[in-house]
Structures are given as C-alpha cells and as structure tokens.
C-alpha atoms as a PDB file:
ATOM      1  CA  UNK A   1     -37.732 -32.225   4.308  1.00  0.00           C
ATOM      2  CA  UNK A   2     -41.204 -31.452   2.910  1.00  0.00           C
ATOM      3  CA  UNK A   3     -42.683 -32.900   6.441  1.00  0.00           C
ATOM      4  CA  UNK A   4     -40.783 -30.613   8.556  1.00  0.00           C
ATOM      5  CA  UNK A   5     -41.096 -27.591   5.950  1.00  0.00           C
ATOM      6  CA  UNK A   6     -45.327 -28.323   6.084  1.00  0.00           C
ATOM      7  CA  UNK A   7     -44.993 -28.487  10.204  1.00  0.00           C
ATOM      8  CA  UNK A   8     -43.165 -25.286  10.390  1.00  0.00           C
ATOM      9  CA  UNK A   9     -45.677 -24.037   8.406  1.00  0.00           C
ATOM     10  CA  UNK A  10     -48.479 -25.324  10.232  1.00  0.00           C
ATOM     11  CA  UNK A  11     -47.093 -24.109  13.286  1.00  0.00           C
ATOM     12  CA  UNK A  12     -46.750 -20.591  12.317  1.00  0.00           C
ATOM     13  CA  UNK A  13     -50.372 -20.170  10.401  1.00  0.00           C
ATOM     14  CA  UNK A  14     -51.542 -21.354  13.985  1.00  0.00           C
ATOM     15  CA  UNK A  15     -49.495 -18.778  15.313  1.00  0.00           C
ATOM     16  CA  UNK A  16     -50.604 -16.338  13.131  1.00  0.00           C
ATOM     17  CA  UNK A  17     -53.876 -17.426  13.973  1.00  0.00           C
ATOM     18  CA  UNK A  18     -53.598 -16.990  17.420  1.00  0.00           C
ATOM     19  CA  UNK A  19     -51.764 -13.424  17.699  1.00  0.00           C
ATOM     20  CA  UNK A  20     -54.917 -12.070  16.135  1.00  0.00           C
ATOM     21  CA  UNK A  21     -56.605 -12.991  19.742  1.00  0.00           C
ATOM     22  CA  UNK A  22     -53.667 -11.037  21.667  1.00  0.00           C
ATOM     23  CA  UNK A  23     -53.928  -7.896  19.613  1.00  0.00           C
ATOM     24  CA  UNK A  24     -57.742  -7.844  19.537  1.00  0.00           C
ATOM     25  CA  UNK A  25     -57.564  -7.540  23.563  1.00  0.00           C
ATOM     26  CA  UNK A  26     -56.291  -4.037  22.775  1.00  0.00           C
ATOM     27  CA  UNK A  27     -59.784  -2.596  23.342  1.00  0.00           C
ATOM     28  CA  UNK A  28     -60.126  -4.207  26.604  1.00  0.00           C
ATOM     29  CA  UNK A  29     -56.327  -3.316  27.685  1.00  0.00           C
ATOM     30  CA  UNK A  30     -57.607   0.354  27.543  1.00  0.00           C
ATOM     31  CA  UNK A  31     -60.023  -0.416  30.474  1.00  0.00           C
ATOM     32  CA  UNK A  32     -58.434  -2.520  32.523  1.00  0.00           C
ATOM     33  CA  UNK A  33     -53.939  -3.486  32.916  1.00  0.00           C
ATOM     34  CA  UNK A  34     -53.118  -6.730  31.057  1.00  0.00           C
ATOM     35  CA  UNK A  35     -53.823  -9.734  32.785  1.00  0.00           C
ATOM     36  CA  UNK A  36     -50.740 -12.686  33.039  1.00  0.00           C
ATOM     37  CA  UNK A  37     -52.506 -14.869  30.198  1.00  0.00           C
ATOM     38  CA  UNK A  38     -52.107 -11.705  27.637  1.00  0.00           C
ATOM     39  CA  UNK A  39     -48.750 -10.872  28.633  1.00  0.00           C
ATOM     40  CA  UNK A  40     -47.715 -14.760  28.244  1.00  0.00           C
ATOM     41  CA  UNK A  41     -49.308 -14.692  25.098  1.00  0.00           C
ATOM     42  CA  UNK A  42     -47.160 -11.537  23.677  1.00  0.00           C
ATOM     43  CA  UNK A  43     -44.204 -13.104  24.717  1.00  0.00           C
ATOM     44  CA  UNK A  44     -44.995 -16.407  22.759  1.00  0.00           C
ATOM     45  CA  UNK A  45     -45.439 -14.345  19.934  1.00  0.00           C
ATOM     46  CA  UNK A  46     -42.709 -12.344  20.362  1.00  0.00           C
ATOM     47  CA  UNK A  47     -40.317 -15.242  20.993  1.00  0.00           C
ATOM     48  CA  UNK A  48     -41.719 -17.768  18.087  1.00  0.00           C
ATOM     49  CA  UNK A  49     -42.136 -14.444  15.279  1.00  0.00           C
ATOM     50  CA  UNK A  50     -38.038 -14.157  15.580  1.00  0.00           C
ATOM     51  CA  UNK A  51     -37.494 -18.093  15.741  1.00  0.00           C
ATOM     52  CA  UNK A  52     -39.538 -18.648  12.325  1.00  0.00           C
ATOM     53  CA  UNK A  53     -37.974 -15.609  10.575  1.00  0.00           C
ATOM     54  CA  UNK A  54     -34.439 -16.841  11.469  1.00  0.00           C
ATOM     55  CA  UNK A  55     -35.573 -19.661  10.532  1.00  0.00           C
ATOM     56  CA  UNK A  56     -37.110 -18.957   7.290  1.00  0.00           C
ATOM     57  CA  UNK A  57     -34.287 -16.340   6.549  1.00  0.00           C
ATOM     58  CA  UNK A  58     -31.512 -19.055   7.172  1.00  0.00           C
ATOM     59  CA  UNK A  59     -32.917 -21.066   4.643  1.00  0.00           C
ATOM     60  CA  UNK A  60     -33.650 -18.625   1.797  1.00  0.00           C
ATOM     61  CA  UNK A  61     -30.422 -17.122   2.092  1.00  0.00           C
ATOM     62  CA  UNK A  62     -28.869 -21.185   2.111  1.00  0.00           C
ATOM     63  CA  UNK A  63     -30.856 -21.649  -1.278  1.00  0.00           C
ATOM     64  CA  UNK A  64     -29.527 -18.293  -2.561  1.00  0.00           C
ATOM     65  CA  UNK A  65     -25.619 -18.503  -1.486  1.00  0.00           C
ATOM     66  CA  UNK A  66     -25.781 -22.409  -2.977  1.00  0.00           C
ATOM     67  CA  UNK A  67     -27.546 -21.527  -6.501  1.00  0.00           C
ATOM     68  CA  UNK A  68     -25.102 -18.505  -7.075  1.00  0.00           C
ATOM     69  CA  UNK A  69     -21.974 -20.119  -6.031  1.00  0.00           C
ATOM     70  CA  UNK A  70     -23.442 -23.628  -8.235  1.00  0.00           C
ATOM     71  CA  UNK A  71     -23.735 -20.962 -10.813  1.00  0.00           C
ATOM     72  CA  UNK A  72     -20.070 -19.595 -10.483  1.00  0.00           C
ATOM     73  CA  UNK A  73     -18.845 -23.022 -10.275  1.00  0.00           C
ATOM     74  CA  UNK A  74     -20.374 -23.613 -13.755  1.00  0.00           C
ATOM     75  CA  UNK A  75     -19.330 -20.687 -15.362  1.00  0.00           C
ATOM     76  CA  UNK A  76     -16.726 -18.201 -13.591  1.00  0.00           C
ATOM     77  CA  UNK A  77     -17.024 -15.819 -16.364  1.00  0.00           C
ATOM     78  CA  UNK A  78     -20.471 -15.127 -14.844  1.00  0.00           C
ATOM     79  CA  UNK A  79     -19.342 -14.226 -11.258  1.00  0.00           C
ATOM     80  CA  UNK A  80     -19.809 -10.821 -11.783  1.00  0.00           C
ATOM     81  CA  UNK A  81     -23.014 -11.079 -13.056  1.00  0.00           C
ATOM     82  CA  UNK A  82     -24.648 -13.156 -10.361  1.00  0.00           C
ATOM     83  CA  UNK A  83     -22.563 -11.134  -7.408  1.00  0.00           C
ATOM     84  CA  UNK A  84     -24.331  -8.207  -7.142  1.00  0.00           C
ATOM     85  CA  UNK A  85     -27.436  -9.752  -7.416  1.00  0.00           C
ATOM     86  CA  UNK A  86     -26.579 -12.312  -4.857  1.00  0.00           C
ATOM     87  CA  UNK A  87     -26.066  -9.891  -2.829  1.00  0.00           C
ATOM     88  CA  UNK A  88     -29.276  -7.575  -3.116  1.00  0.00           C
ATOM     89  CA  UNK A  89     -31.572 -10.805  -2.696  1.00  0.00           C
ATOM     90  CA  UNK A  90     -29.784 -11.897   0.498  1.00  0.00           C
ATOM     91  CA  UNK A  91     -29.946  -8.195   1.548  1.00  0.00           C
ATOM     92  CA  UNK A  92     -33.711  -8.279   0.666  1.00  0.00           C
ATOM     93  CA  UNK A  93     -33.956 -11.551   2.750  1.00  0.00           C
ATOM     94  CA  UNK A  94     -32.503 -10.642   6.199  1.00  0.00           C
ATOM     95  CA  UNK A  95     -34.936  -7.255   5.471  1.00  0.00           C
ATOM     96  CA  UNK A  96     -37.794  -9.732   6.380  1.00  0.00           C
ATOM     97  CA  UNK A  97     -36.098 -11.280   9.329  1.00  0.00           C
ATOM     98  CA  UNK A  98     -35.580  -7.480  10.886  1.00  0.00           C
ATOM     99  CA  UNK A  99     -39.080  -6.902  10.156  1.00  0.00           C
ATOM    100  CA  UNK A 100     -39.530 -10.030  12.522  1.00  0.00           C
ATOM    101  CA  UNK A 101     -37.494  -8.146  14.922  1.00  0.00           C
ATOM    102  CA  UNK A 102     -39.419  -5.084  14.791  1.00  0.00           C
ATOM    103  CA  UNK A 103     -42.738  -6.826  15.748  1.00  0.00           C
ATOM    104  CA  UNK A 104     -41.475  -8.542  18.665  1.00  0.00           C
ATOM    105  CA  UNK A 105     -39.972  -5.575  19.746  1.00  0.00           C
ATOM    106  CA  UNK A 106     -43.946  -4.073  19.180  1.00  0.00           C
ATOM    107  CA  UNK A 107     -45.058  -7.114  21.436  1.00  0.00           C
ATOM    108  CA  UNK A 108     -42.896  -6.772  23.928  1.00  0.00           C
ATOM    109  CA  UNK A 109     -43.656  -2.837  24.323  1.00  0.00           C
ATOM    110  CA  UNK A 110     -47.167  -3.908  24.776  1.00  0.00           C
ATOM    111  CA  UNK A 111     -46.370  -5.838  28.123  1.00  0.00           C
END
C-alpha cells in the first residue's frame, strides 16, 4: 500500500511540476493561438487533476466513514457525537475534489 500511495504521489508532484510549464506559456499564448503540444498538455492536466482528487478524496473519505463507524461499533452511545462530525469532514473532503473540478474546468477554458 505504501508503494502505490508513494507512486501516486510521485506521479502527481511530477504533474504538478509539469503544469507550471503549460501555464507559464500564457505570455506567449497572448502573441500567437496555442499550438497542439499546449493544448495536449492542458488536457493531461485537466484529465489527471480530477483522477488524483477522486482518487485522493475516495480514500480520505474510506478512512473517515471506517474510523467513525469503528467508533460507533465500540460505543453506540457515541453515535451522535461522531455523526455530525463525520459528516462535516467528509463534506470538507469532496470540497477538495470540486476544487479539482474547478481547475480542469480552468484548463479546459484555456484550449
């Protein structure tokens, strides 16, 4: 698990990495129309940003729903207690994973 969890996190600080290079063309999109390689690039980006936050968001809200429900299980007095909270976090989660959203739909406008 901790191999594929370093890979996937390889993978996006190379992505990361590499969107920097698309969004610096800006300045030279102003002069001239984008060429094919630029475009390609945006959509890469655009595609792979939603992948990792689903991704990422699947996972964090996994670890979430399992830890509350392990701690209902334990103690169903509780369940009211760690409900609401439950809730807000995986609220807060899926947030990031529409932020995704909203940059690839920033990519894709740039095409």
């Amino acid at each position: 698990m901790k191999k594929v969890v370093s890979i996937l996190m390889l993978s996006g600080l190379i992505l990361v990495l590499s969107c920097g290079f698309v969004l610096a063309a800006e300045e030279a999109a102003a002069k001239a129309p984008l060429d094919s390689n630029v475009k390609a690039m945006l959509a890469i980006g655009a595609g792979a940003a939603i992948g990792i936050a689903a991704c990422g968001g699947a996972l964090g809200q996994g670890k979430a729903a399992a830890a509350a429900l392990e701690g209902i299980a334990r103690n169903p007095g509780a369940s009211g207690k760690i409900f609401a909270p439950m809730i807000i976090g995986l609220a807060l989660i899926e947030s990031l994973v529409i932020y995704a959203l909203v940059i690839a739909f920033i990519f894709v406008g740039k095409l």
